[in-house]
Protein backbone atom coordinates (compact mmCIF):
# COMPACT_ATOMS: atom_id res chain seq x y z
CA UNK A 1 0.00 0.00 0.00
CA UNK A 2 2.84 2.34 0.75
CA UNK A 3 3.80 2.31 -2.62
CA UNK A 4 0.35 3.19 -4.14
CA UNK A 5 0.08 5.74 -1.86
CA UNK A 6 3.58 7.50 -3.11
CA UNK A 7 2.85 7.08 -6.18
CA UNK A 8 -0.41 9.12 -5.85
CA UNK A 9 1.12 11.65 -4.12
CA UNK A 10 3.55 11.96 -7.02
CA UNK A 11 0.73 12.73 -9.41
CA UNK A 12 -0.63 14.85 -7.38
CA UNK A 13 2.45 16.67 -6.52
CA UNK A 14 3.08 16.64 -10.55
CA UNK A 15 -0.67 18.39 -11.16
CA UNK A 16 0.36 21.03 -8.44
CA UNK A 17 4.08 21.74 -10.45
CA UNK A 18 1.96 21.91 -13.70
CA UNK A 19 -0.64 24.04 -12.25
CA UNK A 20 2.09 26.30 -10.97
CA UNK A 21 4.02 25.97 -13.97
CA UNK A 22 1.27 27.33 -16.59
CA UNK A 23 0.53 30.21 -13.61
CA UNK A 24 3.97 31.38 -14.23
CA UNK A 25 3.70 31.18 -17.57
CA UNK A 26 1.08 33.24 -17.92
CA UNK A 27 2.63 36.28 -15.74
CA UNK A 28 5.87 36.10 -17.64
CA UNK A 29 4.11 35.96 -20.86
CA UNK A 30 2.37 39.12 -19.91
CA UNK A 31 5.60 40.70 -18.85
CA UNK A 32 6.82 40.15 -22.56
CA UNK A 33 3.99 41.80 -23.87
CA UNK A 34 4.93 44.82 -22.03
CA UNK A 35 8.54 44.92 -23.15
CA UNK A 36 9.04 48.79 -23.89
CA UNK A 37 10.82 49.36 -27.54
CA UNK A 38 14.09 51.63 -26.71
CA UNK A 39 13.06 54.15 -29.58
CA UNK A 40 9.71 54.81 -27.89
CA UNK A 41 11.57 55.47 -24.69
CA UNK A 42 14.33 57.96 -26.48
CA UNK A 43 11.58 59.44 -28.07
CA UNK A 44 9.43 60.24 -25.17
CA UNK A 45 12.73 61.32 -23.07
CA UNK A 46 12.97 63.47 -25.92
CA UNK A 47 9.62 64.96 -25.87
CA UNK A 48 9.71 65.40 -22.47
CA UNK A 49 12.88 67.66 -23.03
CA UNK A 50 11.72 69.52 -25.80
CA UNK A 51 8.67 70.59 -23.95
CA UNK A 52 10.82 71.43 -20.44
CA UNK A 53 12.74 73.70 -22.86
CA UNK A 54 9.76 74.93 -24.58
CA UNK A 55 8.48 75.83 -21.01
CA UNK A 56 11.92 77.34 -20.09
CA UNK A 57 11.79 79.47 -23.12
CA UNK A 58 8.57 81.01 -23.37
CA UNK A 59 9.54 81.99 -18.97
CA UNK A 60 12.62 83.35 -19.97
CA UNK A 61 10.87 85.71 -22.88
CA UNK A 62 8.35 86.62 -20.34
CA UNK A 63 10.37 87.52 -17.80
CA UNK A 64 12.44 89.70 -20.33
CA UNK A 65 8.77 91.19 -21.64
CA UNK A 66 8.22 92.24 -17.79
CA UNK A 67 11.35 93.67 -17.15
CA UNK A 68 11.23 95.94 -20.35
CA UNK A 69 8.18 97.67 -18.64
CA UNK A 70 8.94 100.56 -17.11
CA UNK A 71 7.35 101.63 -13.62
CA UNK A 72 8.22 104.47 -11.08
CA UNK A 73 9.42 103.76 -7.91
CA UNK A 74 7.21 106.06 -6.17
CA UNK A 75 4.52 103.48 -7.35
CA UNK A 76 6.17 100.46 -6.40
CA UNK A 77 6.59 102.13 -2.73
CA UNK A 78 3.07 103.20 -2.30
CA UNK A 79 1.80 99.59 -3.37
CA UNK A 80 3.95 98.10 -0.86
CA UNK A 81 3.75 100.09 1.73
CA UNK A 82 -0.24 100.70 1.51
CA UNK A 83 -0.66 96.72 1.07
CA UNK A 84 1.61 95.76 2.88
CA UNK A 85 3.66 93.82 0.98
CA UNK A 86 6.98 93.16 -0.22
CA UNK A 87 8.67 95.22 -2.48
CA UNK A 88 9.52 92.03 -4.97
CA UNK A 89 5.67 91.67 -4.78
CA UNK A 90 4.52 94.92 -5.77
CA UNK A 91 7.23 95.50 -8.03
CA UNK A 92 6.10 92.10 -10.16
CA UNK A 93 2.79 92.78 -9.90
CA UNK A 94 2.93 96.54 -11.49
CA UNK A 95 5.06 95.42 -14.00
CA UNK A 96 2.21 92.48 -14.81
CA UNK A 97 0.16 95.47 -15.30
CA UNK A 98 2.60 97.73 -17.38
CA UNK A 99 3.12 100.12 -14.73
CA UNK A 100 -0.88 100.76 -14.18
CA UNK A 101 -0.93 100.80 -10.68
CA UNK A 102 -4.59 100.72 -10.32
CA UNK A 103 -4.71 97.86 -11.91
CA UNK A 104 -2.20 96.54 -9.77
CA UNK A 105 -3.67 97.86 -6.64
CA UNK A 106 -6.99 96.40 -7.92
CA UNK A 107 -5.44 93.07 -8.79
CA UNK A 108 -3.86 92.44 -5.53
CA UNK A 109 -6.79 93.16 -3.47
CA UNK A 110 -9.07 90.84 -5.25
């Protein structure tokens, strides 16, 4: 009887190791599927670089744009010092506004 019995549990052992087996196979055939081409990964790196310098660009021709418009100091003082805020502050904020400072003041207290 002992040998019937081992030998059943060998089958059965071998069902579990093929269950198992086509389990595995399954997940790593999935993984294949997902392989990512190298091209499509240059190319989005790429994309992704092109637009960061596309981003950097148009900020660095806006900031140019703002500092091109001119603005009196006496404004810039009043804003800050009415508002209370920092000169940087009212300073960037009247220049958003080409030197209107009612628009400015209006702006900031909205």
């Amino acid at each position: 009887m002992e040998v019937a019995d081992e030998a059943i549990d060998r089958i059965e052992d071998s069902k579990d190791l093929q269950k198992q087996t086509k389990a595995f196979d399954k997940l790593t055939d999935r993984v294949e599927d997902r392989q990512l081409d190298s091209t499509r990964v240059q190319e989005a790196m790429a994309s992704i670089a092109a637009s960061a310098d596309a981003n950097w660009n148009a900020m660095r021709m806006r900031e140019k744009e703002l500092a091109a418009v001119k603005i009196n100091a006496a404004d810039v003082d009043m804003i800050a010092n009415e508002l209370e805020l920092d000169k940087k502050v009212a300073e960037r904020t009247l220049r958003e506004h080409k030197g209107d400072a009612v628009a400015a003041i209006r702006h900031l207290l909205h």
